[in-house]
C-alpha atoms as a PDB file:
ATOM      1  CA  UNK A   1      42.102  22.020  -3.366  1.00  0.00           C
ATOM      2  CA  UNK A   2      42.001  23.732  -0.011  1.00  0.00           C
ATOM      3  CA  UNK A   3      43.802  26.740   1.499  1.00  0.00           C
ATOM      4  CA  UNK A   4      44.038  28.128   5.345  1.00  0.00           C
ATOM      5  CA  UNK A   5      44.751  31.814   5.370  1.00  0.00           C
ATOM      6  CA  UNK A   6      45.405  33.918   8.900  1.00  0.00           C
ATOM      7  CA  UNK A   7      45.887  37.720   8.524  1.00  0.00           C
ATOM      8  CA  UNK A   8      45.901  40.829  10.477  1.00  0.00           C
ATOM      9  CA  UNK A   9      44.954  43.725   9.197  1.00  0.00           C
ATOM     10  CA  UNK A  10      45.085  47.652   9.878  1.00  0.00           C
ATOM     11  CA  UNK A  11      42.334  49.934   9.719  1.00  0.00           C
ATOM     12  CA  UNK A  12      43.614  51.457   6.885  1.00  0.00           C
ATOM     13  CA  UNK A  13      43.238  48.487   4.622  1.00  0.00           C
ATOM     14  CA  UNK A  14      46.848  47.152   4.963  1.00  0.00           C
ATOM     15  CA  UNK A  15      46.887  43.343   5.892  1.00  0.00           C
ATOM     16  CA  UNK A  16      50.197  40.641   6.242  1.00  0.00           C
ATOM     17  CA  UNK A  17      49.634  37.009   7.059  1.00  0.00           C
ATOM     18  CA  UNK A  18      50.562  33.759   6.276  1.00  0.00           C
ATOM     19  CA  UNK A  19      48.790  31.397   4.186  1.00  0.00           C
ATOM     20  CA  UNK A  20      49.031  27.438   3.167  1.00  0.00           C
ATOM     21  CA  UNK A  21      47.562  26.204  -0.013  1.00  0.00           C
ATOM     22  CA  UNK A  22      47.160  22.815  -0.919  1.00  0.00           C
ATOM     23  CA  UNK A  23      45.933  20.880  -4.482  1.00  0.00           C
ATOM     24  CA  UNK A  24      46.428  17.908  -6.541  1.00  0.00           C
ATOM     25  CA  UNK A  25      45.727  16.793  -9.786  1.00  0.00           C
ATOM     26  CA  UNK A  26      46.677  14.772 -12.733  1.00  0.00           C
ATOM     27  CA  UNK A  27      49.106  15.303 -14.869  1.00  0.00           C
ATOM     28  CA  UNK A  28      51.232  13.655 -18.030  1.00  0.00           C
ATOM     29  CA  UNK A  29      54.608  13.618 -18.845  1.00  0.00           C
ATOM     30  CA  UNK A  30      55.106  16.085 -21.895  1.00  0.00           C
ATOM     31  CA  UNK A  31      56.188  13.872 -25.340  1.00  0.00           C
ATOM     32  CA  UNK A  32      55.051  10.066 -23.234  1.00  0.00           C
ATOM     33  CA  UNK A  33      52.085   8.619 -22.494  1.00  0.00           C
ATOM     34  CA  UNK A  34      53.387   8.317 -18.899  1.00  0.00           C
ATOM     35  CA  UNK A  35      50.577   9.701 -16.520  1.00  0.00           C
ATOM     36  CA  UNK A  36      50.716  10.423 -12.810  1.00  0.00           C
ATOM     37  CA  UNK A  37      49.101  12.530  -9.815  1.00  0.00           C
ATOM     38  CA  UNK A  38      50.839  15.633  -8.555  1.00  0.00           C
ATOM     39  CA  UNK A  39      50.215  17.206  -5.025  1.00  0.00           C
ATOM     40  CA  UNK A  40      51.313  20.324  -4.022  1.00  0.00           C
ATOM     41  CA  UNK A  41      51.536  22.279  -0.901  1.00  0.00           C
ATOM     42  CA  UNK A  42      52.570  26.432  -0.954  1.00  0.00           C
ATOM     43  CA  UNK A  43      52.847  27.813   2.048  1.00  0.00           C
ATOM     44  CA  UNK A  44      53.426  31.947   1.500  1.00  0.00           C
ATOM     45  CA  UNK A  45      53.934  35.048   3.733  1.00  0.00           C
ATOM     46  CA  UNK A  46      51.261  37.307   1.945  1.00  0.00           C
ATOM     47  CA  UNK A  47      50.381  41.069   2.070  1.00  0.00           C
ATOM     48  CA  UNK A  48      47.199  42.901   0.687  1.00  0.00           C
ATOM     49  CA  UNK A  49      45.598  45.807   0.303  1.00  0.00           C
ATOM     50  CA  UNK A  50      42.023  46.225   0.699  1.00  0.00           C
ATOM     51  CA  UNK A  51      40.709  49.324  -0.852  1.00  0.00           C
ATOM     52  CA  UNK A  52      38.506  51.593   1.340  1.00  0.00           C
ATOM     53  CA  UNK A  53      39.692  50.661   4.579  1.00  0.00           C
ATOM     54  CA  UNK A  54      37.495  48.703   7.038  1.00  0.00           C
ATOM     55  CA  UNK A  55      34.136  50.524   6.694  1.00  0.00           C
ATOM     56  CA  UNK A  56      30.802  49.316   4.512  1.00  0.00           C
ATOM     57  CA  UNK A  57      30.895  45.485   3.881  1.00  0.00           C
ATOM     58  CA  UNK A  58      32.043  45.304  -0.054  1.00  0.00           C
ATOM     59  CA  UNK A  59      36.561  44.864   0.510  1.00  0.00           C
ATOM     60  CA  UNK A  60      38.293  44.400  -2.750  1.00  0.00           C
ATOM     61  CA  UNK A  61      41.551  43.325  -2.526  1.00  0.00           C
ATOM     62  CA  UNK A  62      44.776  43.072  -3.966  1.00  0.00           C
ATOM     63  CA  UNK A  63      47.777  41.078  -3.375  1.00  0.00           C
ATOM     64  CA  UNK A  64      50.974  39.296  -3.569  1.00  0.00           C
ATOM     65  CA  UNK A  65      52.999  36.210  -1.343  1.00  0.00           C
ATOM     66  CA  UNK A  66      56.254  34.506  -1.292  1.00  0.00           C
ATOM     67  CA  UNK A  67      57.129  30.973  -0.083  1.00  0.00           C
ATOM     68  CA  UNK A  68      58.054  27.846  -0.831  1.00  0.00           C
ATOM     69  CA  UNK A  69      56.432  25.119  -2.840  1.00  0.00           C
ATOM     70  CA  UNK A  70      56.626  21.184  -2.503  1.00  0.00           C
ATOM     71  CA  UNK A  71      55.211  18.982  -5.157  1.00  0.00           C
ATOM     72  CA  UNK A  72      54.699  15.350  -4.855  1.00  0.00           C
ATOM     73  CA  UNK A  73      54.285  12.997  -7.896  1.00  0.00           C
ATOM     74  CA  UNK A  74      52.360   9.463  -7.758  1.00  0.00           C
ATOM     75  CA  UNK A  75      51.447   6.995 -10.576  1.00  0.00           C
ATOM     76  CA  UNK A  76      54.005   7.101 -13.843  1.00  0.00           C
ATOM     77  CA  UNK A  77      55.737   9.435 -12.123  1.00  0.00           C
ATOM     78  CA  UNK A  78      57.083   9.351  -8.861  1.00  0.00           C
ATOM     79  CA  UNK A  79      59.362  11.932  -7.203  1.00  0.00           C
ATOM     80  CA  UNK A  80      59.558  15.072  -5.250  1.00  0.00           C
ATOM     81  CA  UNK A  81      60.560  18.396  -5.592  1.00  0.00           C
ATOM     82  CA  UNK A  82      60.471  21.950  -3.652  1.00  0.00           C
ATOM     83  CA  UNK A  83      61.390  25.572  -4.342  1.00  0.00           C
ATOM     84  CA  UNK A  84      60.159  29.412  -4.194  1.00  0.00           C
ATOM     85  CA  UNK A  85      56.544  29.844  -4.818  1.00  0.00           C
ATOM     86  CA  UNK A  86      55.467  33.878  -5.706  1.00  0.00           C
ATOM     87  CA  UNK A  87      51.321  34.605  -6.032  1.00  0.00           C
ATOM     88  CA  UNK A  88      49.644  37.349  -6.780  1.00  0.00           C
ATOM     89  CA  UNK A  89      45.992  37.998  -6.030  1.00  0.00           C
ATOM     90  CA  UNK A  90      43.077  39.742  -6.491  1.00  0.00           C
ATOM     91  CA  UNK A  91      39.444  39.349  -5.175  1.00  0.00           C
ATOM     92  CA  UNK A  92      36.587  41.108  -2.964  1.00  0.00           C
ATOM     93  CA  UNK A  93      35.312  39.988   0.587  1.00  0.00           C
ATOM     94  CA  UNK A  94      32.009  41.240   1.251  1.00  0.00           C
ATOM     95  CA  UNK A  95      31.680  41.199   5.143  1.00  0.00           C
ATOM     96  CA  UNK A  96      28.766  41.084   7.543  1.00  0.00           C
ATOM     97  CA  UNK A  97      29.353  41.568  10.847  1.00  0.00           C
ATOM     98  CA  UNK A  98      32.497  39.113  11.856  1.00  0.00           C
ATOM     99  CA  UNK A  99      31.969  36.319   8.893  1.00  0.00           C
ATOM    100  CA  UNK A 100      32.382  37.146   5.221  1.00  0.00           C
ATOM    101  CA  UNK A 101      32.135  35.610   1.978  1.00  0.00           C
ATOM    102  CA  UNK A 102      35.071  36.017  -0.561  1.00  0.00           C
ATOM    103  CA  UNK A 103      35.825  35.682  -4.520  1.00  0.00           C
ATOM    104  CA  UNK A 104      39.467  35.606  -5.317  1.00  0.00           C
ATOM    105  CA  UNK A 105      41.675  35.109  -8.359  1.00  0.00           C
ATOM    106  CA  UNK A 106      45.279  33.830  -7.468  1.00  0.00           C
ATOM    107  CA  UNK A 107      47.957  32.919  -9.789  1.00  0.00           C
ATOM    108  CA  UNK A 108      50.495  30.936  -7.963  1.00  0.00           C
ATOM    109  CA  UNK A 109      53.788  30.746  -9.500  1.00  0.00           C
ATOM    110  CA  UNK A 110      56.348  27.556  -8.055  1.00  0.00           C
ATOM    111  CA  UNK A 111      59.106  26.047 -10.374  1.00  0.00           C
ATOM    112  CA  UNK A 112      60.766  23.389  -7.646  1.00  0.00           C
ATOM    113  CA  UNK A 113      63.275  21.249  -8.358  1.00  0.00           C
ATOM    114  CA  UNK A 114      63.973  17.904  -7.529  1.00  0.00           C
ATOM    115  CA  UNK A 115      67.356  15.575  -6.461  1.00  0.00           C
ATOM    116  CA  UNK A 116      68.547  15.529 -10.204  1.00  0.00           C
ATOM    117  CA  UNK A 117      68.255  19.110  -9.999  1.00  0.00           C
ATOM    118  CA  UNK A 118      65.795  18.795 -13.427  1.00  0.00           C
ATOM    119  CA  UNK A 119      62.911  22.262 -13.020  1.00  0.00           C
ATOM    120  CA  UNK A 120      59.771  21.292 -12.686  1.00  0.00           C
ATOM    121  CA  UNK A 121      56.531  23.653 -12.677  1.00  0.00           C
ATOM    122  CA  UNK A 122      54.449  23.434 -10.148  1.00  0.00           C
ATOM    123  CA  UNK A 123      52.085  26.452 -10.205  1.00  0.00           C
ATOM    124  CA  UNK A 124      49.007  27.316 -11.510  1.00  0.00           C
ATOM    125  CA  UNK A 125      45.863  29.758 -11.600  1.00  0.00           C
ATOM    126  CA  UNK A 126      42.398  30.090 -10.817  1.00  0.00           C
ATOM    127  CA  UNK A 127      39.025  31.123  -8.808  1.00  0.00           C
ATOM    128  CA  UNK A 128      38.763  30.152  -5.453  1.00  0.00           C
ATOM    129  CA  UNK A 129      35.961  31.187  -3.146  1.00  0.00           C
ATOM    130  CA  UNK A 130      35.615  30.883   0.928  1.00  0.00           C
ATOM    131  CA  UNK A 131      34.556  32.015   3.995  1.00  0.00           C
ATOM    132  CA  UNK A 132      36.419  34.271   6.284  1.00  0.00           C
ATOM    133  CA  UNK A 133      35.956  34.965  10.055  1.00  0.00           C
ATOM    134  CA  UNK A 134      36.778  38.115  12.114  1.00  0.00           C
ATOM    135  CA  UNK A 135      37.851  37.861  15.123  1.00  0.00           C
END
């Protein structure tokens, strides 16, 4: 998995930016012994809030996105498929000087859909951690 995240944010701890998110892993067909690779790529327009402004180095976070998902099957099963994608997020930065170190949990919600119009979930949750740069 890999995600590139741009954001501006205000003084007061108020932040909106775009992000792109990116994963892939294997899945099977629920019921079958089919078995495939799925690849997704989210890209969201996010906004935060980081509690206690931009003073000290310790910047917890919370958030939430909206976007759209594409998902990509290989193997058993091959398609594609897009839709809405919704996260939510939570996490702290701890910054020193103009590069930072961050811990996040994001639950990314995407059910896409694909030419036979059948729903397919494409989301997902977890711990990511990163590096982030001030400019």
């Amino acid at each position: 998995m890999a995600g590139l995240e741009a954001e501006l944010r205000h003084v007061d701890g108020f932040a909106v930016g775009a992000e792109v998110f990116y994963y892939k892993n294997d899945i099977t067909a629920p019921g079958t012994t089919l078995q495939g690779q799925q690849t997704v790529v989210s890209t969201t327009l996010n906004g935060k809030y980081y509690f206690g402004g931009s003073e000290g180095w310790f910047h917890p976070f919370v958030g939430a996105g909206v976007g759209l998902a594409g998902a990509k099957f290989g193997g058993d099963l091959q398609g594609k498929s897009s839709g809405t994608s919704f996260q939510g997020m939570l996490g702290v930065d701890l910054r020193f000087s103009s590069v930072g170190l961050y811990l996040e949990y994001k639950y990314l919600n995407a059910t896409t859909s694909d030419g036979a119009n059948q729903k397919i979930k494409a989301g997902g949750s977890g711990v990511l951690a990163g590096v982030s740069f001030a400019f």
